[in-house]
PDB file of N, CA and C in Angstrom:
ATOM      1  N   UNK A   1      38.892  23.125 -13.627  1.00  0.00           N
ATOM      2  CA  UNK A   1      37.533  23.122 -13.107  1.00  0.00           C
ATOM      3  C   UNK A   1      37.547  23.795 -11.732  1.00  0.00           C
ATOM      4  N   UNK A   2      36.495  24.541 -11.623  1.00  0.00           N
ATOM      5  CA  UNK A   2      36.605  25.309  -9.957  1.00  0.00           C
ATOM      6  C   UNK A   2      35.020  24.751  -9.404  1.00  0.00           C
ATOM      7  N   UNK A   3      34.942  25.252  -8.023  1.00  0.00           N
ATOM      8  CA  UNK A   3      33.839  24.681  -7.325  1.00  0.00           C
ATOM      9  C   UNK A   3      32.613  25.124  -8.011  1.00  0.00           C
ATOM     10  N   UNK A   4      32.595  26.953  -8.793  1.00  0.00           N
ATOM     11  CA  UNK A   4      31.353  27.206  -9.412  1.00  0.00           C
ATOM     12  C   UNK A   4      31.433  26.593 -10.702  1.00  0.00           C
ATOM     13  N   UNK A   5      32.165  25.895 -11.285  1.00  0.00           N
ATOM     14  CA  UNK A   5      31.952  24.948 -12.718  1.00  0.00           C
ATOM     15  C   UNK A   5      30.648  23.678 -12.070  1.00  0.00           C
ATOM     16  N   UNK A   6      30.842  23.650 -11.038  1.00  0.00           N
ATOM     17  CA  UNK A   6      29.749  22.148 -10.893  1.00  0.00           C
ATOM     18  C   UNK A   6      28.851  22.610  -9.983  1.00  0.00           C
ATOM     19  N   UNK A   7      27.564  21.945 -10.148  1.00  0.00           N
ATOM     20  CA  UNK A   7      26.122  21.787  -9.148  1.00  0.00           C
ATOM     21  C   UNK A   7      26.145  20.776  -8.616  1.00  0.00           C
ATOM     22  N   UNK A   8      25.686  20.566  -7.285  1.00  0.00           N
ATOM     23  CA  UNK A   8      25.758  19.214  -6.682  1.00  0.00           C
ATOM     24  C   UNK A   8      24.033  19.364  -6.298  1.00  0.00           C
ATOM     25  N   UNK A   9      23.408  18.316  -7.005  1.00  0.00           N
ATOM     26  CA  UNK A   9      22.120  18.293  -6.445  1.00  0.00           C
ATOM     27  C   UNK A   9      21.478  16.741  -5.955  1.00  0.00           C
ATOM     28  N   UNK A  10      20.959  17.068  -4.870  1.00  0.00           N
ATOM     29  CA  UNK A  10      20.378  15.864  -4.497  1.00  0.00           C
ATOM     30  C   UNK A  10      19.000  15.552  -4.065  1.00  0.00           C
ATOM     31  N   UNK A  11      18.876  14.303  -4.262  1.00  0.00           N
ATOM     32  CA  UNK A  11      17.574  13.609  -5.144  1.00  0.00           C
ATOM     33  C   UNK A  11      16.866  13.284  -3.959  1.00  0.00           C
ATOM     34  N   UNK A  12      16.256  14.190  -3.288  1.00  0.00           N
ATOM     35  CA  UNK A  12      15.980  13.811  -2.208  1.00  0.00           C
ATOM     36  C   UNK A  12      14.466  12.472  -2.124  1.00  0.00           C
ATOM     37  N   UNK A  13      13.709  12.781  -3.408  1.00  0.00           N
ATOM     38  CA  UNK A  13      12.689  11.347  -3.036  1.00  0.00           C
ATOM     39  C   UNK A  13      13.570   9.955  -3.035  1.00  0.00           C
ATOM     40  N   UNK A  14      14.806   9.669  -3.709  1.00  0.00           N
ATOM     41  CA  UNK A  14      14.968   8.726  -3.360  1.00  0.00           C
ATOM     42  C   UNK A  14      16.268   8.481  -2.107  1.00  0.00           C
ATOM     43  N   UNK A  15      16.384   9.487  -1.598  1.00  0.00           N
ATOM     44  CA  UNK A  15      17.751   9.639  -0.904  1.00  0.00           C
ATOM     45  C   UNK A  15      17.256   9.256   0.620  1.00  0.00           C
ATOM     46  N   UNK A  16      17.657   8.782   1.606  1.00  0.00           N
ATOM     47  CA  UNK A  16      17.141   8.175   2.916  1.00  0.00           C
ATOM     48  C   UNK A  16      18.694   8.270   3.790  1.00  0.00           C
ATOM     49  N   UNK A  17      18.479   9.473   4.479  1.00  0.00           N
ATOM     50  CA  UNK A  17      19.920   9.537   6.030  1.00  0.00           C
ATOM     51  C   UNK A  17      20.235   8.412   6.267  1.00  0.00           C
ATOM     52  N   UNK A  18      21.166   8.107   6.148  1.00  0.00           N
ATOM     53  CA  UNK A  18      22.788   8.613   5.864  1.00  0.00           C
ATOM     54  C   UNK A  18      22.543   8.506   3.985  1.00  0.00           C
ATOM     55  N   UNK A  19      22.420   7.630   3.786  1.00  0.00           N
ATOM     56  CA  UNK A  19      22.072   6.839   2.128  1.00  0.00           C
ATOM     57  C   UNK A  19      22.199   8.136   1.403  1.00  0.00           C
ATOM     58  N   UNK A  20      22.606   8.744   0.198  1.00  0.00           N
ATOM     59  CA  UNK A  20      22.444   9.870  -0.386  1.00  0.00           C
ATOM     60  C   UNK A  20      23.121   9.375  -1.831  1.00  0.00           C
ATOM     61  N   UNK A  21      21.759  10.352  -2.551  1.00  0.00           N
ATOM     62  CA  UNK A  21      22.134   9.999  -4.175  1.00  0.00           C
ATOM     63  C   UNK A  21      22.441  11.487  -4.807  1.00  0.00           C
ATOM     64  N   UNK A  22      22.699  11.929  -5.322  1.00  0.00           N
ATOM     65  CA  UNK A  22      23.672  13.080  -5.809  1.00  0.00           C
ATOM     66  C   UNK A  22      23.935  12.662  -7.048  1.00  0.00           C
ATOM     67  N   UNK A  23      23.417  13.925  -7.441  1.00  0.00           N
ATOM     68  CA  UNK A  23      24.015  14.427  -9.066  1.00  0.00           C
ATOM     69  C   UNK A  23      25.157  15.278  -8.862  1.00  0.00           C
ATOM     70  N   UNK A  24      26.099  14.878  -9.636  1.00  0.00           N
ATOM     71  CA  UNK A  24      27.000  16.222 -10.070  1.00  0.00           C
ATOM     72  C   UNK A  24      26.827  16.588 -11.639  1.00  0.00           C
ATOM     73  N   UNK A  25      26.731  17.846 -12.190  1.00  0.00           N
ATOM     74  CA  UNK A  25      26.372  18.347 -12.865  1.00  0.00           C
ATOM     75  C   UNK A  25      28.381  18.899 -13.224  1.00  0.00           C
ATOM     76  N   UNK A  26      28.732  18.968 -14.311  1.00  0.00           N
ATOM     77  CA  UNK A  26      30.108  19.621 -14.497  1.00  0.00           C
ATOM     78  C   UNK A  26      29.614  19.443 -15.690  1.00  0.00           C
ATOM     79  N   UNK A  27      30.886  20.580 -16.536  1.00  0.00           N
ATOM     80  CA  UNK A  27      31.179  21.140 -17.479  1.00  0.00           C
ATOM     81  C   UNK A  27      31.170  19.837 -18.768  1.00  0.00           C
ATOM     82  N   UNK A  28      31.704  18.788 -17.684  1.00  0.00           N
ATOM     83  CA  UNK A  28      32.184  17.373 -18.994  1.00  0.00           C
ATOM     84  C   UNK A  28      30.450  16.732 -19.250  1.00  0.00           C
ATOM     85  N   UNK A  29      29.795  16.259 -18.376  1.00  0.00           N
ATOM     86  CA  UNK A  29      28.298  15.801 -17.997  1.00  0.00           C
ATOM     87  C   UNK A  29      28.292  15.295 -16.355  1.00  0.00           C
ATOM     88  N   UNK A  30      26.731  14.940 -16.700  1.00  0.00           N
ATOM     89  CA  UNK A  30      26.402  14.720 -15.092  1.00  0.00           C
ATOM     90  C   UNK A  30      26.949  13.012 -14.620  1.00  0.00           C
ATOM     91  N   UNK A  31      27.661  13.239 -13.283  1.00  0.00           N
ATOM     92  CA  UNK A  31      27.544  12.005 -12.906  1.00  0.00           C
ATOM     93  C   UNK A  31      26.705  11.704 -11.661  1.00  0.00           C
ATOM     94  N   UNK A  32      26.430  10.306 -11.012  1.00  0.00           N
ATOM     95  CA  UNK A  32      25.597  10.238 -10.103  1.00  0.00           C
ATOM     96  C   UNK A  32      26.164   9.199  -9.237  1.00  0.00           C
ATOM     97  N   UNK A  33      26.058   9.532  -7.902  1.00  0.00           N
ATOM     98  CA  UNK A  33      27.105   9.221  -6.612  1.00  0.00           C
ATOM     99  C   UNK A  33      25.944   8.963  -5.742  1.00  0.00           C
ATOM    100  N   UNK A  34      26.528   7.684  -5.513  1.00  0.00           N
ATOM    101  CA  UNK A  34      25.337   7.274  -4.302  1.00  0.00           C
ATOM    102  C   UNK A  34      26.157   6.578  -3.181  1.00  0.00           C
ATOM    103  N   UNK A  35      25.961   6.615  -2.250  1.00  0.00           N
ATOM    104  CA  UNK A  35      26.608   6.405  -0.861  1.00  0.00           C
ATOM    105  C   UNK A  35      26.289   6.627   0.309  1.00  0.00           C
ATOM    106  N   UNK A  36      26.892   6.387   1.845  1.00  0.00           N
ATOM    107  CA  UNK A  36      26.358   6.553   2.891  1.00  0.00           C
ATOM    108  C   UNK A  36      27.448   8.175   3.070  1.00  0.00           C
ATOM    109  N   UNK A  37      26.725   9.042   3.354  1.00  0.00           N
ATOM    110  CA  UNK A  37      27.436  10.459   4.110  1.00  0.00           C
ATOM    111  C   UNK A  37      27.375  10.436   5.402  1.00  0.00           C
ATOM    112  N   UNK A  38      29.236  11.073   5.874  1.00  0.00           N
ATOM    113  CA  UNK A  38      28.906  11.617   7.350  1.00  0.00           C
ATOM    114  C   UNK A  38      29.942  12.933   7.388  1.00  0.00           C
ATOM    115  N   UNK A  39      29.187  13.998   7.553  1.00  0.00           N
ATOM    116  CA  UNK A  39      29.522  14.827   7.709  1.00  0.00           C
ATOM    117  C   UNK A  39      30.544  15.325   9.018  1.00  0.00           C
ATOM    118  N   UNK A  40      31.907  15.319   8.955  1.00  0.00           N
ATOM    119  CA  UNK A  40      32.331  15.878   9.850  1.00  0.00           C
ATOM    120  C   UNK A  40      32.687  17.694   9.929  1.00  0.00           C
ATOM    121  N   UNK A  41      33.363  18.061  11.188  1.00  0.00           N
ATOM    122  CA  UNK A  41      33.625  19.629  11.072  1.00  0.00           C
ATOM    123  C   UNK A  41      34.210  20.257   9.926  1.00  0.00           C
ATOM    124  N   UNK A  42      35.733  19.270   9.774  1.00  0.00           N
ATOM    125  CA  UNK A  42      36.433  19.619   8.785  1.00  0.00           C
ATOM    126  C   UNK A  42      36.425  18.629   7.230  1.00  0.00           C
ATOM    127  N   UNK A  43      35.839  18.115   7.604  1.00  0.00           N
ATOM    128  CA  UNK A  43      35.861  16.277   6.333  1.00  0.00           C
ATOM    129  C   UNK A  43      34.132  15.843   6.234  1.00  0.00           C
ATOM    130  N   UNK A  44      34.616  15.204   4.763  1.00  0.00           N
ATOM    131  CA  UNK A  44      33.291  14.108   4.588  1.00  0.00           C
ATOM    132  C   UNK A  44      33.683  12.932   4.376  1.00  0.00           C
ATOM    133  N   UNK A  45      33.066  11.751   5.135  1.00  0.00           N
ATOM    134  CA  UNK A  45      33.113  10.375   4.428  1.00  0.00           C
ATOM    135  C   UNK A  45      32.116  10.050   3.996  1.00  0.00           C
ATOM    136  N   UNK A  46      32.635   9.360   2.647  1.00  0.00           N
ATOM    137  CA  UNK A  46      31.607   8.700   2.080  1.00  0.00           C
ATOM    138  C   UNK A  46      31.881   7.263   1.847  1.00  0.00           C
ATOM    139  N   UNK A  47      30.680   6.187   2.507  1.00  0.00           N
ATOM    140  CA  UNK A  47      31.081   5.253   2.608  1.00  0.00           C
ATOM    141  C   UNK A  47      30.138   4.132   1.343  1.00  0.00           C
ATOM    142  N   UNK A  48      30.296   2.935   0.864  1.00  0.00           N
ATOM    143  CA  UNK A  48      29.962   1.878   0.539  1.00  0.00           C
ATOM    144  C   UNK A  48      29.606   3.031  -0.843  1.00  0.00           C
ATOM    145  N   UNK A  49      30.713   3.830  -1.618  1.00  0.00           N
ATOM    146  CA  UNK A  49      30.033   4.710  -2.377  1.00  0.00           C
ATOM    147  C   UNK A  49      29.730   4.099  -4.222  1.00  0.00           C
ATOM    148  N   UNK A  50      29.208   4.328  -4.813  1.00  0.00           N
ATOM    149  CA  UNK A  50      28.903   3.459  -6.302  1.00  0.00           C
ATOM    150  C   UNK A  50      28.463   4.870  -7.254  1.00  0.00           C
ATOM    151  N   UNK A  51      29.011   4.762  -7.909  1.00  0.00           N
ATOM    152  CA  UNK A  51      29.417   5.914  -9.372  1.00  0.00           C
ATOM    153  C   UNK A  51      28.980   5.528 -10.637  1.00  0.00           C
ATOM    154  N   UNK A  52      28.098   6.325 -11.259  1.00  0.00           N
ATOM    155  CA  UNK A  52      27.568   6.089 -12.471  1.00  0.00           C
ATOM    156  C   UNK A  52      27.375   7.520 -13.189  1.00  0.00           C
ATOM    157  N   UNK A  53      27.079   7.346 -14.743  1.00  0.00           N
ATOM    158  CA  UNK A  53      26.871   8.409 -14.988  1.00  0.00           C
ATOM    159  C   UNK A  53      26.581   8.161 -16.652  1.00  0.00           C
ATOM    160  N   UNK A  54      27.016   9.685 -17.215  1.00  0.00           N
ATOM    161  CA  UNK A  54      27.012   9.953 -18.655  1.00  0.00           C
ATOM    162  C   UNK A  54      27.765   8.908 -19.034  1.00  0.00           C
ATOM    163  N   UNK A  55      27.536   7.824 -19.926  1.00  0.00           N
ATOM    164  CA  UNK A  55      28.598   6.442 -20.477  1.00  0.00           C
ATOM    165  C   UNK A  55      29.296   7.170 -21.840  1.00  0.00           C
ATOM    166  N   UNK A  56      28.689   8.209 -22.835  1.00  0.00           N
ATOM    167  CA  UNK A  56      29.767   8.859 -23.349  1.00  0.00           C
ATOM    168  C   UNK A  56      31.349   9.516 -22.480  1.00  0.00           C
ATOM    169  N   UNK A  57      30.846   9.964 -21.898  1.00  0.00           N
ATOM    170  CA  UNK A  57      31.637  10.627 -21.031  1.00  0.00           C
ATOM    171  C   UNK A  57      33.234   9.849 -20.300  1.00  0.00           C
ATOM    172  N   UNK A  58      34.172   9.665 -20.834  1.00  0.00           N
ATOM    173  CA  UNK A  58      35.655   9.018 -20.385  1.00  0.00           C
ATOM    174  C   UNK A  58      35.924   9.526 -18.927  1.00  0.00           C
ATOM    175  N   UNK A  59      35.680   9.309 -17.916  1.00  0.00           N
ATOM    176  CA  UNK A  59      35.625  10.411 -16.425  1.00  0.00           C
ATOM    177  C   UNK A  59      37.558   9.434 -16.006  1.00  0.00           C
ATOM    178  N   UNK A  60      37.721   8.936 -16.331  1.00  0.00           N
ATOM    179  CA  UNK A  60      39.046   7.833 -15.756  1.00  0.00           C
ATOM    180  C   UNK A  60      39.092   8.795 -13.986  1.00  0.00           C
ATOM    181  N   UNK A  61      40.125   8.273 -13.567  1.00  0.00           N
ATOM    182  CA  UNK A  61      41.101   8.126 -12.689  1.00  0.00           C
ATOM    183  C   UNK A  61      41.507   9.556 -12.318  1.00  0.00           C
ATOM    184  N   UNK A  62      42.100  10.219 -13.257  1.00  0.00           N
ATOM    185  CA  UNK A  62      42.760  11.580 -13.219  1.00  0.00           C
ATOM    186  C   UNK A  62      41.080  12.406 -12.674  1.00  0.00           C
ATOM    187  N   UNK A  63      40.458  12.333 -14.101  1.00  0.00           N
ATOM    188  CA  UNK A  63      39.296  13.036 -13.631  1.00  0.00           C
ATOM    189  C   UNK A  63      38.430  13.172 -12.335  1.00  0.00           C
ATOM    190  N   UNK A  64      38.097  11.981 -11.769  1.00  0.00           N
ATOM    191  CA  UNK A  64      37.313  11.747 -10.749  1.00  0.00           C
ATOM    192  C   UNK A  64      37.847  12.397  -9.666  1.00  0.00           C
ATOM    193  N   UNK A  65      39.492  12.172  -9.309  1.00  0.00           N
ATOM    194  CA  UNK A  65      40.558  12.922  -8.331  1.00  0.00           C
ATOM    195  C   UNK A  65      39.916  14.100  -8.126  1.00  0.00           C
ATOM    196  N   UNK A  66      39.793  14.817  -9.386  1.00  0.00           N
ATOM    197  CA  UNK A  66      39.778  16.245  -9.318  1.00  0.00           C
ATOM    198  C   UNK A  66      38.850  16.580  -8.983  1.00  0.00           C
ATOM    199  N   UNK A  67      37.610  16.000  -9.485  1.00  0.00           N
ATOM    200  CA  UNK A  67      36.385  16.467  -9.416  1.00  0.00           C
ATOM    201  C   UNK A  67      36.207  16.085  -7.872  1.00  0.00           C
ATOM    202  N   UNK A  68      36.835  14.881  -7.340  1.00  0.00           N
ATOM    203  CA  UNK A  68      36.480  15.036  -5.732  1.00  0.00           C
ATOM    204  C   UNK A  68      36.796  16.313  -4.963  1.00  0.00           C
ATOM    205  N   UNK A  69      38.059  16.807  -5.598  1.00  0.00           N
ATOM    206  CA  UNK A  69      39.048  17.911  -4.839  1.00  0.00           C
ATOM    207  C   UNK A  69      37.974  19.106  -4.673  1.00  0.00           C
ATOM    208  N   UNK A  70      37.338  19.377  -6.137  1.00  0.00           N
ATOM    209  CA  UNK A  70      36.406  20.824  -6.328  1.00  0.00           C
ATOM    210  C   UNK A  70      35.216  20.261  -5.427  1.00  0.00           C
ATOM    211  N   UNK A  71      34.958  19.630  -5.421  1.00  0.00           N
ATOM    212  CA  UNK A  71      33.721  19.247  -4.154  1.00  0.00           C
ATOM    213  C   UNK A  71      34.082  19.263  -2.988  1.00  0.00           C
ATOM    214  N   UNK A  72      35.612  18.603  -2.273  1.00  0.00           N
ATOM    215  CA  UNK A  72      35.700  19.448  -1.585  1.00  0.00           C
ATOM    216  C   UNK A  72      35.719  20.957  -0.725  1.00  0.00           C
ATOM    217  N   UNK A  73      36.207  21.387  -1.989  1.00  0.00           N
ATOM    218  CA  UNK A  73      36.762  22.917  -2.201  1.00  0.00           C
ATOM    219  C   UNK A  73      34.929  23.526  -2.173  1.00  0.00           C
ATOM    220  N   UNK A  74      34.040  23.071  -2.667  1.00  0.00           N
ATOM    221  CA  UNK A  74      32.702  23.301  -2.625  1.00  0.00           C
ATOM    222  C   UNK A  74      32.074  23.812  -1.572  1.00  0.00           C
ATOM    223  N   UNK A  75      32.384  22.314  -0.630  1.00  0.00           N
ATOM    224  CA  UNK A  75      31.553  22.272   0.307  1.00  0.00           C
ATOM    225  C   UNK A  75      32.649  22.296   1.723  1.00  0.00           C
ATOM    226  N   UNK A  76      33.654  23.011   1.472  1.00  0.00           N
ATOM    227  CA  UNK A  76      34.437  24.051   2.122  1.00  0.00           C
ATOM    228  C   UNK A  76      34.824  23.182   3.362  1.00  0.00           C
ATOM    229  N   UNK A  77      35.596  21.805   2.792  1.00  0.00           N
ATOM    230  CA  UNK A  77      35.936  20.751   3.764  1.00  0.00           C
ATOM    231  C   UNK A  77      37.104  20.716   3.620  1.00  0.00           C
ATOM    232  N   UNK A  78      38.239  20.262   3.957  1.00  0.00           N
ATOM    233  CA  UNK A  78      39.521  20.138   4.083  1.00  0.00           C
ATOM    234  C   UNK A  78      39.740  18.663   3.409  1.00  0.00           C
ATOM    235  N   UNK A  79      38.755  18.313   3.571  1.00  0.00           N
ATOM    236  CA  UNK A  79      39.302  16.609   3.093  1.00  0.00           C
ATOM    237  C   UNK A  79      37.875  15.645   2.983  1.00  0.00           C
ATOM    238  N   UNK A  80      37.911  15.105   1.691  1.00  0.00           N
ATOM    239  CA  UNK A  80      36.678  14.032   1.486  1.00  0.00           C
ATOM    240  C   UNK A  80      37.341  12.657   1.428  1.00  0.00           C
ATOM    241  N   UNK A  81      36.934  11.397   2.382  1.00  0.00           N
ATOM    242  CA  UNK A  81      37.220  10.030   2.409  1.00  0.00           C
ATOM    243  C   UNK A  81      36.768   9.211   1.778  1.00  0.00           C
ATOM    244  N   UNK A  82      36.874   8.074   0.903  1.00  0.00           N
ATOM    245  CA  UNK A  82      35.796   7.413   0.076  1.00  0.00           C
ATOM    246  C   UNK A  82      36.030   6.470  -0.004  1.00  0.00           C
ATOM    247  N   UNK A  83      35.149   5.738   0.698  1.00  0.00           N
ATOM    248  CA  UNK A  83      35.171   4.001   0.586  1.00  0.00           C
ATOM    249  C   UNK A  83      34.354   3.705   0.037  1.00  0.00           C
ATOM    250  N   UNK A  84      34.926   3.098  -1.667  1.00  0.00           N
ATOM    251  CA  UNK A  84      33.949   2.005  -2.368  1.00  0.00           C
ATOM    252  C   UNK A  84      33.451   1.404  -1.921  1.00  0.00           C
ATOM    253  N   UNK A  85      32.457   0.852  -2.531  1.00  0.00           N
ATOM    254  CA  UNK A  85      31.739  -0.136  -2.453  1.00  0.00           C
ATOM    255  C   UNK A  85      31.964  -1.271  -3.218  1.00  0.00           C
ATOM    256  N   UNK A  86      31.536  -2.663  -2.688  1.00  0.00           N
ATOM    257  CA  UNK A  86      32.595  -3.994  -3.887  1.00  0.00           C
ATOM    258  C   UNK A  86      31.840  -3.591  -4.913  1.00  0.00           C
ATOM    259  N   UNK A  87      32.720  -3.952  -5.729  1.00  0.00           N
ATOM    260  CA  UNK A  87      32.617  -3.841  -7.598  1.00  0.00           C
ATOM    261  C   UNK A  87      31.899  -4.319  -7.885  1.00  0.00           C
ATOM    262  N   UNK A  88      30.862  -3.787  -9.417  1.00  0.00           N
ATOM    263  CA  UNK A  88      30.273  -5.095  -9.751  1.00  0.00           C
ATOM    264  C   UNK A  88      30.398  -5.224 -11.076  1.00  0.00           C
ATOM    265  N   UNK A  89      31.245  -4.421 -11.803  1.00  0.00           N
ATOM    266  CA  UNK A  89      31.739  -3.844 -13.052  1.00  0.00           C
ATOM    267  C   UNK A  89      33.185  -3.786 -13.305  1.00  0.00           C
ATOM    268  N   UNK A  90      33.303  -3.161 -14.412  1.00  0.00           N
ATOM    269  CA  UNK A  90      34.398  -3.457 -14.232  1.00  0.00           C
ATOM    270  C   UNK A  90      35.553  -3.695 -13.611  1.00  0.00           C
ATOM    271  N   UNK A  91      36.761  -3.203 -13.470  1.00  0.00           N
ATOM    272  CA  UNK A  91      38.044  -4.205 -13.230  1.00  0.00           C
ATOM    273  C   UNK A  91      37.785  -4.435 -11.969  1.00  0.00           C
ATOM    274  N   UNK A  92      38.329  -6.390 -11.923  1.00  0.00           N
ATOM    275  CA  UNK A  92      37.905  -6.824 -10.941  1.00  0.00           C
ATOM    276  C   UNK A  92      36.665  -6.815 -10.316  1.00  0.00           C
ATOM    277  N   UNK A  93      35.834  -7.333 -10.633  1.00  0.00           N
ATOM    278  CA  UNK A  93      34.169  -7.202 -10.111  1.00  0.00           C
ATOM    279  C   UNK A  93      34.643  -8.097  -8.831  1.00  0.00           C
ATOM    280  N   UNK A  94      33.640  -7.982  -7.734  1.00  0.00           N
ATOM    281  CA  UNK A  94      33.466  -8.828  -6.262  1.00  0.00           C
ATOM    282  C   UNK A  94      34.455  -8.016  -5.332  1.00  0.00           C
ATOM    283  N   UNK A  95      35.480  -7.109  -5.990  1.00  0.00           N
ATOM    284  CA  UNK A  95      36.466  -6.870  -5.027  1.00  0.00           C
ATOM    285  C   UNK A  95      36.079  -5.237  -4.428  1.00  0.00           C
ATOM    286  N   UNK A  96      36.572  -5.462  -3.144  1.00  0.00           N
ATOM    287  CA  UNK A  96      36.203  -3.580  -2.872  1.00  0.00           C
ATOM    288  C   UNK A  96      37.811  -2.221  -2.871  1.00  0.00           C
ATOM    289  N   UNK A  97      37.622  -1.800  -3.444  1.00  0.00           N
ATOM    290  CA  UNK A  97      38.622  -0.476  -3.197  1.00  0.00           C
ATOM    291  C   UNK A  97      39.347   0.184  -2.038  1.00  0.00           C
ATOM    292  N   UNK A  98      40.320   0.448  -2.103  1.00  0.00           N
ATOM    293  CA  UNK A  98      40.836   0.889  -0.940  1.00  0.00           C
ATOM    294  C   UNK A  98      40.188   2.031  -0.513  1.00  0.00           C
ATOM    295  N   UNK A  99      40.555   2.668   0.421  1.00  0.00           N
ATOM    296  CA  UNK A  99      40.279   4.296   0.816  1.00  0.00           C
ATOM    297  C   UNK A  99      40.913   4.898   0.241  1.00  0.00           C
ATOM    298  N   UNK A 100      40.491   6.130  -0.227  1.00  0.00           N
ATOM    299  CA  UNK A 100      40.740   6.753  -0.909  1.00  0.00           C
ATOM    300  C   UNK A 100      40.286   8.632  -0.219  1.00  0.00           C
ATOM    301  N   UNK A 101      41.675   8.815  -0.077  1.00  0.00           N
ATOM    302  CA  UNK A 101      41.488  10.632   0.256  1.00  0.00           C
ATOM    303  C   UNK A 101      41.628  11.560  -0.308  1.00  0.00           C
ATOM    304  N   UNK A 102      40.568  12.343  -0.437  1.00  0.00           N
ATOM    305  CA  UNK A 102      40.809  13.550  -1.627  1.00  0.00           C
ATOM    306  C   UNK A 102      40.951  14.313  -0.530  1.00  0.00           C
ATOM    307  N   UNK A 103      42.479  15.683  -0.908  1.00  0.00           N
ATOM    308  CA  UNK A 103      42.259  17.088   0.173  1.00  0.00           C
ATOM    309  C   UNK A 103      42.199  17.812  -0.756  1.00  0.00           C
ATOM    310  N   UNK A 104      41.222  18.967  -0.438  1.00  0.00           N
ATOM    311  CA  UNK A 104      41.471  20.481  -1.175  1.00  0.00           C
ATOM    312  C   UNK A 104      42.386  20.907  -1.283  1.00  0.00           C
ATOM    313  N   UNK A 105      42.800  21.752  -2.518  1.00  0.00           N
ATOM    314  CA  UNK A 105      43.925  22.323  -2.765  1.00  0.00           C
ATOM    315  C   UNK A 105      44.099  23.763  -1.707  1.00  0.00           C
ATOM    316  N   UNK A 106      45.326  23.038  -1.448  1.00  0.00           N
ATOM    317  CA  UNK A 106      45.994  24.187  -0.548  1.00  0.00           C
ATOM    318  C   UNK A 106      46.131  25.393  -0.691  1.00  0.00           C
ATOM    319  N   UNK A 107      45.883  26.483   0.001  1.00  0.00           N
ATOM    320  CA  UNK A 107      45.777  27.997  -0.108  1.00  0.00           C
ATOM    321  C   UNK A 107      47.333  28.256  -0.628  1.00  0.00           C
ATOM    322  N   UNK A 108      47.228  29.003  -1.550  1.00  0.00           N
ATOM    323  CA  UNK A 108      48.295  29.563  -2.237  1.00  0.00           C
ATOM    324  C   UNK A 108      49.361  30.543  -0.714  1.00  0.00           C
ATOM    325  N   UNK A 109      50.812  29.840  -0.532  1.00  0.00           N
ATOM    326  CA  UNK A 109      51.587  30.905   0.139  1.00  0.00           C
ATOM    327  C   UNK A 109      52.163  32.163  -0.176  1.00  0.00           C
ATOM    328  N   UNK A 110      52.228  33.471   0.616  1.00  0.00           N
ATOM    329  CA  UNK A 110      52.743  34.301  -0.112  1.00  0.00           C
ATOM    330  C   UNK A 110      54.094  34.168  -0.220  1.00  0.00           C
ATOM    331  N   UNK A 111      54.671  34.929  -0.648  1.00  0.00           N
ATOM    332  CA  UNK A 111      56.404  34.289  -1.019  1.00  0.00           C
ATOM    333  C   UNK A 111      57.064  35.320   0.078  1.00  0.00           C
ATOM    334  N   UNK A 112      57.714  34.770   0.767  1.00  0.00           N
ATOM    335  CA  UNK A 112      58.625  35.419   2.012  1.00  0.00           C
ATOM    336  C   UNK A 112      60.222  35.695   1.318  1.00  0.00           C
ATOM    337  N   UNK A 113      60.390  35.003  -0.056  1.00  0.00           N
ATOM    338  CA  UNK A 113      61.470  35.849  -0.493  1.00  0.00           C
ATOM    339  C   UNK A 113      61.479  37.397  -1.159  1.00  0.00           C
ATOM    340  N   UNK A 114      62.914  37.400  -0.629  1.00  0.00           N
ATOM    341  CA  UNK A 114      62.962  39.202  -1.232  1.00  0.00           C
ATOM    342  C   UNK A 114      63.430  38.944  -2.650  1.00  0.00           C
ATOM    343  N   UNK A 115      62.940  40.045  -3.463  1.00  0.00           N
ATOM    344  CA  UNK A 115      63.548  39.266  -4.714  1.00  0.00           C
ATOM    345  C   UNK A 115      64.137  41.068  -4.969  1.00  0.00           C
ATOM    346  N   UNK A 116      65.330  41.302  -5.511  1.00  0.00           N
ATOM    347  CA  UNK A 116      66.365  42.169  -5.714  1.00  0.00           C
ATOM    348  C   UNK A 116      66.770  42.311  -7.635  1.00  0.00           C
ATOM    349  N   UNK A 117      66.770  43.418  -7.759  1.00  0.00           N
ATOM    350  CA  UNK A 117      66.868  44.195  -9.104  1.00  0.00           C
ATOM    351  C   UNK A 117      68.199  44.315  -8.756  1.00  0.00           C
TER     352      UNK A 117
END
C-alpha cells in the first residue's frame, strides 16, 4: 500500500479542534478514526483515539501498523503517536493501550559499496 492507495477525509460537521473524525478510504475499505490531533513540525499525536470501520473487513494488528506508516508517509511526518483510548470492545474492555509509535519508512540508502566484475 503507498500514501496514493488511501484518501484521508474529514468529517468536518461533526469534527470540533482538537476532536477529529476521519475516514480513511484504502484499497481493503473505509475505516473511521476519531481522536484528539496535535500536530507537530515533524510528528502527529493522536490522543484518546477509537477505531471503527468496515466489520467485513479483518484490519488485525499487522494491518493497522501499516496503514499508520502510509499516513504517515502521507502527511509527510516522520512519526505518528497513538494513544488509545480505554476499550470498550473487545480484548480486555475497561483497559487502555499503551503508546504506540508508527515511523515512516525510511528513505532508501544508496549503496557506498563498490561492487567488482
Amino acid at each position: 500500500m503507498q500514501p496514493d492507495d488511501i484518501e484521508l477525509i474529514l468529517d468536518a460537521d461533526i469534527s470540533e479542534d482538537p476532536c477529529l473524525l476521519f475516514d480513511v478510504v484504502t484499497p481493503d475499505g473505509v475505516l473511521q478514526l476519531l481522536g484528539d490531533v496535535e500536530m507537530g513540525s515533524n510528528h502527529l499525536v493522536v490522543r484518546d483515539l477509537h477505531i471503527g470501520g468496515d466489520a467485513q473487513v479483518q484490519w488485525g494488528w499487522s494491518k493497522l501498523r501499516k496503514l499508520g506508516r502510509v499516513i504517515a508517509e502521507k502527511l509527510n511526518v516522520d512519526y505518528i503517536e497513538v494513544h488509545g483510548a480505554v476499550r470498550t470492545t473487545g480484548a480486555n474492555p475497561g483497559r487502555r493501550p499503551g503508546v504506540v509509535r508508527l515511523s515512516r519508512p525510511a528513505e532508501p540508502q544508496l549503496s557506498t559499496r563498490r561492487e567488482y566484475s
